[in-house]
N, C-alpha and C. Protein backbone atom coordinates (compact mmCIF):
# COMPACT_ATOMS: atom_id res chain seq x y z
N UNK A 1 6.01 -9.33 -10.13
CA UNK A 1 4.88 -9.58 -9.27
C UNK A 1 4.21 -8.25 -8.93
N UNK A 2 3.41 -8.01 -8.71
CA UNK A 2 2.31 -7.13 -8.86
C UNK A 2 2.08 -6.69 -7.13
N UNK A 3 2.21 -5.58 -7.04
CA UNK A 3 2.43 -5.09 -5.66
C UNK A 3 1.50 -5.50 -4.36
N UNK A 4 0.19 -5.51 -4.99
CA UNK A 4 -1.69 -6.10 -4.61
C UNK A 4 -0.84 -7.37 -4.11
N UNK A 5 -0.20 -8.62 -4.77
CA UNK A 5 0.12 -9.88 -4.58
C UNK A 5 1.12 -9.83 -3.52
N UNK A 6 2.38 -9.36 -3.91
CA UNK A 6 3.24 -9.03 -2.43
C UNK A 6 2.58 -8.40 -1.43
N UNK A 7 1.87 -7.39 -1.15
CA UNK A 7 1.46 -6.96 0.18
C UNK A 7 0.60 -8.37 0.60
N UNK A 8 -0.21 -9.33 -0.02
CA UNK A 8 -1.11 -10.31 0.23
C UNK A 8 0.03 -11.28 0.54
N UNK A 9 0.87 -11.39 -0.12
CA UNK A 9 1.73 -12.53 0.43
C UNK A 9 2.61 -12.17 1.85
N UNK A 10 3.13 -10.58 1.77
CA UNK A 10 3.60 -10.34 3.46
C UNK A 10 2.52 -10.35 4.44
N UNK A 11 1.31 -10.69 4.33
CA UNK A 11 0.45 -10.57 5.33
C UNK A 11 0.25 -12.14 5.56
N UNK A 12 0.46 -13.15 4.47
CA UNK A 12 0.09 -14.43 4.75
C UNK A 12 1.64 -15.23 5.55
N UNK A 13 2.59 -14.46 5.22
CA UNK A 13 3.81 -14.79 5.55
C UNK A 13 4.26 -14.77 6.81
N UNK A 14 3.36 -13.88 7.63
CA UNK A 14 3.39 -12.86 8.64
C UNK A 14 2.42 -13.25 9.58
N UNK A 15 1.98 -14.09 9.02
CA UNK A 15 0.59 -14.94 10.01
C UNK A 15 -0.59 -13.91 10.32
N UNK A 16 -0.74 -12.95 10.03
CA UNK A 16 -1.43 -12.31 10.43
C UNK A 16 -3.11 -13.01 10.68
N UNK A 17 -3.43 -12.44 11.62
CA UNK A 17 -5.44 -13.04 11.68
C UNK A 17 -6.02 -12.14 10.97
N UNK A 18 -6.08 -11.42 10.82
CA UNK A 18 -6.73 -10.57 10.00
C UNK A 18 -5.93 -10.05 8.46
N UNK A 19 -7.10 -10.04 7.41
CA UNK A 19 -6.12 -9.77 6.01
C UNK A 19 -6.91 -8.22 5.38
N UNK A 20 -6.25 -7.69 5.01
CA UNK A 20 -6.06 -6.47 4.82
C UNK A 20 -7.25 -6.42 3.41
N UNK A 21 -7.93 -5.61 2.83
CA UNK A 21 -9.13 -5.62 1.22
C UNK A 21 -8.29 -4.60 0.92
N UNK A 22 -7.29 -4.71 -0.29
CA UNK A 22 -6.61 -3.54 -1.06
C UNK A 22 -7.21 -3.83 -2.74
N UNK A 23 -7.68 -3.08 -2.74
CA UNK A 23 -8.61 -3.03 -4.68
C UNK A 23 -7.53 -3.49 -5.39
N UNK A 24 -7.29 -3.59 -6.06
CA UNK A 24 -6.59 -4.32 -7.28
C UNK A 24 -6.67 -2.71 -8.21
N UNK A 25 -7.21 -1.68 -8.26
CA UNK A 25 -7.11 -0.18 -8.83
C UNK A 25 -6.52 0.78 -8.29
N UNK A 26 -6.21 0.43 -6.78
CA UNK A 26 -5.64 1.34 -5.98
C UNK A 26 -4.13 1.76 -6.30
N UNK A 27 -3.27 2.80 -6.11
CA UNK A 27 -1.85 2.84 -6.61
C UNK A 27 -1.64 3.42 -4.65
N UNK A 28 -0.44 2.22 -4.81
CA UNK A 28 0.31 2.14 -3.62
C UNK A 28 1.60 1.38 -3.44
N UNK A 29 2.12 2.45 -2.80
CA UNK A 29 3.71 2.60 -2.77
C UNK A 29 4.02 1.42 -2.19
N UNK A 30 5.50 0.60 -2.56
CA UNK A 30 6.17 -0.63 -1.61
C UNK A 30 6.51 0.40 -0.66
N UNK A 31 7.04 1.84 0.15
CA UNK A 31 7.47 1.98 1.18
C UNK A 31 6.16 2.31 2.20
N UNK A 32 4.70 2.28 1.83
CA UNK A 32 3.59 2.42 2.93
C UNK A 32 4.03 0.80 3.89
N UNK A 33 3.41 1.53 4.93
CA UNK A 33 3.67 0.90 6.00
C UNK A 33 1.97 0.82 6.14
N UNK A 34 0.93 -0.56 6.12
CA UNK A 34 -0.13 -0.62 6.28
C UNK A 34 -0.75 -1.75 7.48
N UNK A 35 -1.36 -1.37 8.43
CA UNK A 35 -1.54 -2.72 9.56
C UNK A 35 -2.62 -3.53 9.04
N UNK A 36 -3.17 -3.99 10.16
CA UNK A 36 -4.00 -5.23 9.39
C UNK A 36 -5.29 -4.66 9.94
N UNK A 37 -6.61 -5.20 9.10
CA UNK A 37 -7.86 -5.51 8.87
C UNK A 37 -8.20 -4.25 8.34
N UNK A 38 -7.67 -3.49 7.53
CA UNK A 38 -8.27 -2.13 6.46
C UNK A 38 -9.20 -2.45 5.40
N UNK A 39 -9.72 -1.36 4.98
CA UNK A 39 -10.19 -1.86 3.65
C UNK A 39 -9.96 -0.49 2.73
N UNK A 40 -9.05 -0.55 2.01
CA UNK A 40 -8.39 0.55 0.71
C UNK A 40 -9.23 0.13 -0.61
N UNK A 41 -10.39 0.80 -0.62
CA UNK A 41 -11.08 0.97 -1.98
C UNK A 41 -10.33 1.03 -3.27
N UNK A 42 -10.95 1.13 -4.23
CA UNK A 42 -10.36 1.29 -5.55
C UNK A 42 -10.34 2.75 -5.73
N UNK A 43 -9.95 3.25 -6.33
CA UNK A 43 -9.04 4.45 -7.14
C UNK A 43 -8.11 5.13 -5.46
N UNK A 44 -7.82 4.59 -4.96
CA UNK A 44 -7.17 5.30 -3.65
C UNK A 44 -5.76 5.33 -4.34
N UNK A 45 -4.78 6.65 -4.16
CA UNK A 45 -3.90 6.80 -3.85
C UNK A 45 -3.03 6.89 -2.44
N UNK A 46 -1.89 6.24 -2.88
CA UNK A 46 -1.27 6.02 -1.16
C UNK A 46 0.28 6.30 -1.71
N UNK A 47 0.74 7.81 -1.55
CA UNK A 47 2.06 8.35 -1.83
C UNK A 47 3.33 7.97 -1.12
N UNK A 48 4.25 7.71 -1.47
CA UNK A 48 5.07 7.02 -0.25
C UNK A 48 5.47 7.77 0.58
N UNK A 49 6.08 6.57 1.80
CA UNK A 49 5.92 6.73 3.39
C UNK A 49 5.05 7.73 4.04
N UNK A 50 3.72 6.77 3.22
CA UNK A 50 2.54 6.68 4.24
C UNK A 50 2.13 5.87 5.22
N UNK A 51 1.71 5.94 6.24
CA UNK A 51 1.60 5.15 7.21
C UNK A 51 -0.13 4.58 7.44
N UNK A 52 -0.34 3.72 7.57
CA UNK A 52 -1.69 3.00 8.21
C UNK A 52 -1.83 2.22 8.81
N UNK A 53 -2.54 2.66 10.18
CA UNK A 53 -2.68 2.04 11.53
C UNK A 53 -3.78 0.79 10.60
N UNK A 54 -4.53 0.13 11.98
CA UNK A 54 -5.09 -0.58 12.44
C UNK A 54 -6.81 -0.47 11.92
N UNK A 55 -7.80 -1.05 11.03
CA UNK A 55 -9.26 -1.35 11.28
C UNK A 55 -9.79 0.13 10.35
N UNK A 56 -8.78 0.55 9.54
CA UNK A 56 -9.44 1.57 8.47
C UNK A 56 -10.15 1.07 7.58
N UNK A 57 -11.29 2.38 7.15
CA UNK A 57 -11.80 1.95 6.11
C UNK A 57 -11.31 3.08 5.01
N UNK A 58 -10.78 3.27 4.02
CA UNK A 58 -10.07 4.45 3.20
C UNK A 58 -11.37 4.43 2.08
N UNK A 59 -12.49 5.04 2.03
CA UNK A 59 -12.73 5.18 0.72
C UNK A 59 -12.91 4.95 -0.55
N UNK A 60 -13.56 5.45 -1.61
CA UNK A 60 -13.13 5.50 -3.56
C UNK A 60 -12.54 6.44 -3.70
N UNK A 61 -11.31 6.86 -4.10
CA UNK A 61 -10.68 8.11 -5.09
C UNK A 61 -10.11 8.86 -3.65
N UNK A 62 -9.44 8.61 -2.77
CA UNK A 62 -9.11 9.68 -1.81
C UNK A 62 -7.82 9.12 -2.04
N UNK A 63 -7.21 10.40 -1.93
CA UNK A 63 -5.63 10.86 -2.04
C UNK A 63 -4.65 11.29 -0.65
N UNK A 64 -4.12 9.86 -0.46
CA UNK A 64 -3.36 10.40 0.47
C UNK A 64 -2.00 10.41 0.26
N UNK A 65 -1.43 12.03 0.75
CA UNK A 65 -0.35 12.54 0.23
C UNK A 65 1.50 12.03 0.94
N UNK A 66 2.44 11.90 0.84
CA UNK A 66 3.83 11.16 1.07
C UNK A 66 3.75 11.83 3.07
N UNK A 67 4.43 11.11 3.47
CA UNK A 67 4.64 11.04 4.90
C UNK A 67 3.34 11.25 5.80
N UNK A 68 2.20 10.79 5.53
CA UNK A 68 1.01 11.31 6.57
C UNK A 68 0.72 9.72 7.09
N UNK A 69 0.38 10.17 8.53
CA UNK A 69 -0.34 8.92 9.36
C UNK A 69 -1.16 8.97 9.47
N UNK A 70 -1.92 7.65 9.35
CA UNK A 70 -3.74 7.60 10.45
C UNK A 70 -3.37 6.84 10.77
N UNK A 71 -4.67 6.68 11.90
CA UNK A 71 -4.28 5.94 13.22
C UNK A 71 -5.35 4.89 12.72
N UNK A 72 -5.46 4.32 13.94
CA UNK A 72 -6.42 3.49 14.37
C UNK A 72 -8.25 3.85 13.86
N UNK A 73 -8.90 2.75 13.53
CA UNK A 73 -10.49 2.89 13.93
C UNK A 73 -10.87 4.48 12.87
N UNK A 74 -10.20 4.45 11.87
CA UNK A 74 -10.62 6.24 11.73
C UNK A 74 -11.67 6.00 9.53
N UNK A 75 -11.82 6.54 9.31
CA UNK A 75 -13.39 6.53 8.22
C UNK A 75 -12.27 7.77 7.01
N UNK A 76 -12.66 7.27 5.96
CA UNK A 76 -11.92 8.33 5.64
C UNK A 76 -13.01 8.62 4.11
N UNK A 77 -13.88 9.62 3.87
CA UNK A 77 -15.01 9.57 2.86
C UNK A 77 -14.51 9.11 1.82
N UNK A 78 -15.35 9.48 0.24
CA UNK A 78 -15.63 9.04 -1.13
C UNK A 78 -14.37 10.56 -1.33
N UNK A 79 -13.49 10.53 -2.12
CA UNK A 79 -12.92 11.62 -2.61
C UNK A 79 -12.33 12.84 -2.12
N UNK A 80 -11.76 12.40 -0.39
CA UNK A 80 -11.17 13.01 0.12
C UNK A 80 -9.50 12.92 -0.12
N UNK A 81 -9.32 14.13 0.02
CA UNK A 81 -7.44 14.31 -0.08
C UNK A 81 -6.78 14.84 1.19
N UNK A 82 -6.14 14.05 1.60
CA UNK A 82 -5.15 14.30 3.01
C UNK A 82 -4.10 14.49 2.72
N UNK A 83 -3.76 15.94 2.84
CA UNK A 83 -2.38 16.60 2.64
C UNK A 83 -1.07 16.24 3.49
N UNK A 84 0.44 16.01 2.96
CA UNK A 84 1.63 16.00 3.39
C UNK A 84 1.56 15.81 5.29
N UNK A 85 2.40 15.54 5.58
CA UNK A 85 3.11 15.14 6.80
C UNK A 85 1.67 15.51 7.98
N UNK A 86 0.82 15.03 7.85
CA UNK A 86 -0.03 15.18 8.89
C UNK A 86 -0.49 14.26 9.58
N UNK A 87 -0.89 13.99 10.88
CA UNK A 87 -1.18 12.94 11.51
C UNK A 87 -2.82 13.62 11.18
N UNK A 88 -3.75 12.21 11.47
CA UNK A 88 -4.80 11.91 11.91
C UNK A 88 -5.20 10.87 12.52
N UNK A 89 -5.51 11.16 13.91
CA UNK A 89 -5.73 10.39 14.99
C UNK A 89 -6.02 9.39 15.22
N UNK A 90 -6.72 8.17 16.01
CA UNK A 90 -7.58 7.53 16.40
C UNK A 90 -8.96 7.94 16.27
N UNK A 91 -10.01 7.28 15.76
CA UNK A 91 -11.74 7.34 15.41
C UNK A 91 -11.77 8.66 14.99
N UNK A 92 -10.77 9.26 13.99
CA UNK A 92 -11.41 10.50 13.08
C UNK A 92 -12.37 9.64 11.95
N UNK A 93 -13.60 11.50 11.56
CA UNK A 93 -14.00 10.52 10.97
C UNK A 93 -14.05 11.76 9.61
N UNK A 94 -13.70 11.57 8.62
CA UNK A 94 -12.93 12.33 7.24
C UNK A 94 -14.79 12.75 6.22
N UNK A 95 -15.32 13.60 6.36
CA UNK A 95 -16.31 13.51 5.56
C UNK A 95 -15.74 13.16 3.94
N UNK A 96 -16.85 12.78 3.00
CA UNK A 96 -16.76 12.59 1.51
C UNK A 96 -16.37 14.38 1.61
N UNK A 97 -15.10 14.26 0.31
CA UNK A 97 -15.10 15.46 -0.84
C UNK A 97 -14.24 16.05 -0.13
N UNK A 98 -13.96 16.20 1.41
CA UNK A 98 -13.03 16.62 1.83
C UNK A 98 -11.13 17.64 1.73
N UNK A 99 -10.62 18.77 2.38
CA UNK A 99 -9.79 18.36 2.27
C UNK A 99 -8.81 18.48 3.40
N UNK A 100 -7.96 17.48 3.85
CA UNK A 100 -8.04 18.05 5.19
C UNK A 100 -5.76 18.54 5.74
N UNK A 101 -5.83 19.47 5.92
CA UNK A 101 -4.21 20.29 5.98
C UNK A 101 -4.24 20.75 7.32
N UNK A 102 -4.58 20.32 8.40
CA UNK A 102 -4.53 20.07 9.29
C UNK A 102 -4.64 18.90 10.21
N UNK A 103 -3.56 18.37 11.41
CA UNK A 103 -3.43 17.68 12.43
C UNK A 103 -5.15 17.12 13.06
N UNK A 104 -5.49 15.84 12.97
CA UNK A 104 -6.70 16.17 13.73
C UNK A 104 -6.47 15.45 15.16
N UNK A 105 -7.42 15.74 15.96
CA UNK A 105 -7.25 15.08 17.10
C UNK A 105 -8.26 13.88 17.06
N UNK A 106 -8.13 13.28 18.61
CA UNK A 106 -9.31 11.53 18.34
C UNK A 106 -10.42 12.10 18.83
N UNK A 107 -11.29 11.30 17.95
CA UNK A 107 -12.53 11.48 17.92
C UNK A 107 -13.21 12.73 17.26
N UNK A 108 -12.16 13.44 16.05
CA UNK A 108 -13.03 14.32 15.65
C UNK A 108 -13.90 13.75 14.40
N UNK A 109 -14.82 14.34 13.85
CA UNK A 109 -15.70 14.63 12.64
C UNK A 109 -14.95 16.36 11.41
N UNK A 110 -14.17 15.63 11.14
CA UNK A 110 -13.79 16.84 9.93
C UNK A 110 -14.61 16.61 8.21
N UNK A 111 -15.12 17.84 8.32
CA UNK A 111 -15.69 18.11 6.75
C UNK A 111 -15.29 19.80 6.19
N UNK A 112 -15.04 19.78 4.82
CA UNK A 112 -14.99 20.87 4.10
C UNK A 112 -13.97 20.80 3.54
N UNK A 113 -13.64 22.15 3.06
CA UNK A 113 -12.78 22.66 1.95
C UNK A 113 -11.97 23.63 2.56
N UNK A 114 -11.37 23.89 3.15
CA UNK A 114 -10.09 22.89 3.46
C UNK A 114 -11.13 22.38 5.32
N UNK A 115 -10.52 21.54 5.50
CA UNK A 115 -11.82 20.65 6.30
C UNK A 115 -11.52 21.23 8.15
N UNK A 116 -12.68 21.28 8.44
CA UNK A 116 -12.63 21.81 10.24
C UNK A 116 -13.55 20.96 10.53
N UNK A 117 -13.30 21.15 12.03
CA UNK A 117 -13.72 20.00 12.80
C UNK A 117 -15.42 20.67 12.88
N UNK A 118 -16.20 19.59 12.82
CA UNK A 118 -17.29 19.89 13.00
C UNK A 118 -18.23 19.42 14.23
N UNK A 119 -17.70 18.26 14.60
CA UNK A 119 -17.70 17.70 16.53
C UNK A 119 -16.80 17.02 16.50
N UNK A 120 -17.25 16.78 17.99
CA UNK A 120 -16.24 15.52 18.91
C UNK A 120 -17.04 14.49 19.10
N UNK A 121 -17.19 13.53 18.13
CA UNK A 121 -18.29 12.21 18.23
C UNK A 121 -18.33 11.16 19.69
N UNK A 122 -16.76 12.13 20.15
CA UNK A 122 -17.08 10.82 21.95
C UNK A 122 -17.43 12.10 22.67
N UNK A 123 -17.66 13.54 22.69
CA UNK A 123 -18.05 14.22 23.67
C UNK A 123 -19.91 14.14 23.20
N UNK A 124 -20.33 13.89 22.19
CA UNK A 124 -21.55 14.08 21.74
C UNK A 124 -22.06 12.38 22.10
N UNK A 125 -21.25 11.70 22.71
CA UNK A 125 -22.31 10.43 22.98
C UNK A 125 -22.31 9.45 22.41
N UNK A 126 -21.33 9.16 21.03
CA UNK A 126 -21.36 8.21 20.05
C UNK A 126 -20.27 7.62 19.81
N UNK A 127 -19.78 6.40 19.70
CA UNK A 127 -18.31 5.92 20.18
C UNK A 127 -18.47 4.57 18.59
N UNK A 128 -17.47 4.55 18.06
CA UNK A 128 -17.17 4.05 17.04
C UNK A 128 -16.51 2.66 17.42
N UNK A 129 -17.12 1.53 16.99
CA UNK A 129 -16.29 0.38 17.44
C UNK A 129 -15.74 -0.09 16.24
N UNK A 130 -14.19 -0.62 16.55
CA UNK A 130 -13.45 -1.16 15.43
C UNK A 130 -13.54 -2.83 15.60
């Protein structure tokens, strides 16, 4: 059975209200731990024991690397790579092309090479609903 089909069947098994959009191109590990109502684009990598909160949207082609968390409500661009054991918060928001080797906090805006925060989208006025 095809991994796409088991994660769809532990979510129907599980009653969940909300069902998870995982591409059918994406490569992802049986040990990710993923919550409900995401949406994991196609070419996404997901390295094991990765973790995913709650109401993500992950991207085309972004690489996320073995033991890293996101949280909740958080954006993650077109072809970003999130390096080893790092958390990223609640309502981060990951620009395209990205790369990001640092911890972020909630509510930042990270872009670049290797990626820095560029605001705080709840100190600037703008609040992200999941």
């Amino acid at each position: 059975m095809r991994l796409r089909t088991k994660l769809y069947k532990k979510t129907v098994d599980k009653r969940y209200e909300h069902i998870n959009y995982i591409s059918s191109k994406s490569i992802i590990d049986e040990s990710n731990i993923i919550g409900k109502n995401n949406a994991i684009l196609h070419g996404v990598v997901l390295e094991p024991f990765a973790k995913i909160g709650d109401n993500n949207i992950i991207n085309t082609n972004v690489a996320i690397c073995h033991h890293t968390i996101i949280k909740n409500n958080c954006f993650i661009g077109f072809s970003s790579t999130i390096l080893q054991k790092l958390i990223i918060e609640d309502e981060t928001l990951v620009a395209a092309g990205s790369i990001v080797n640092k911890n972020s906090s909630k509510f930042d805006f990270l872009e670049g090479t290797p990626a820095k925060v560029v605001s705080n989208h709840k100190e600037n006025g703008i609040e992200i609903k999941g």
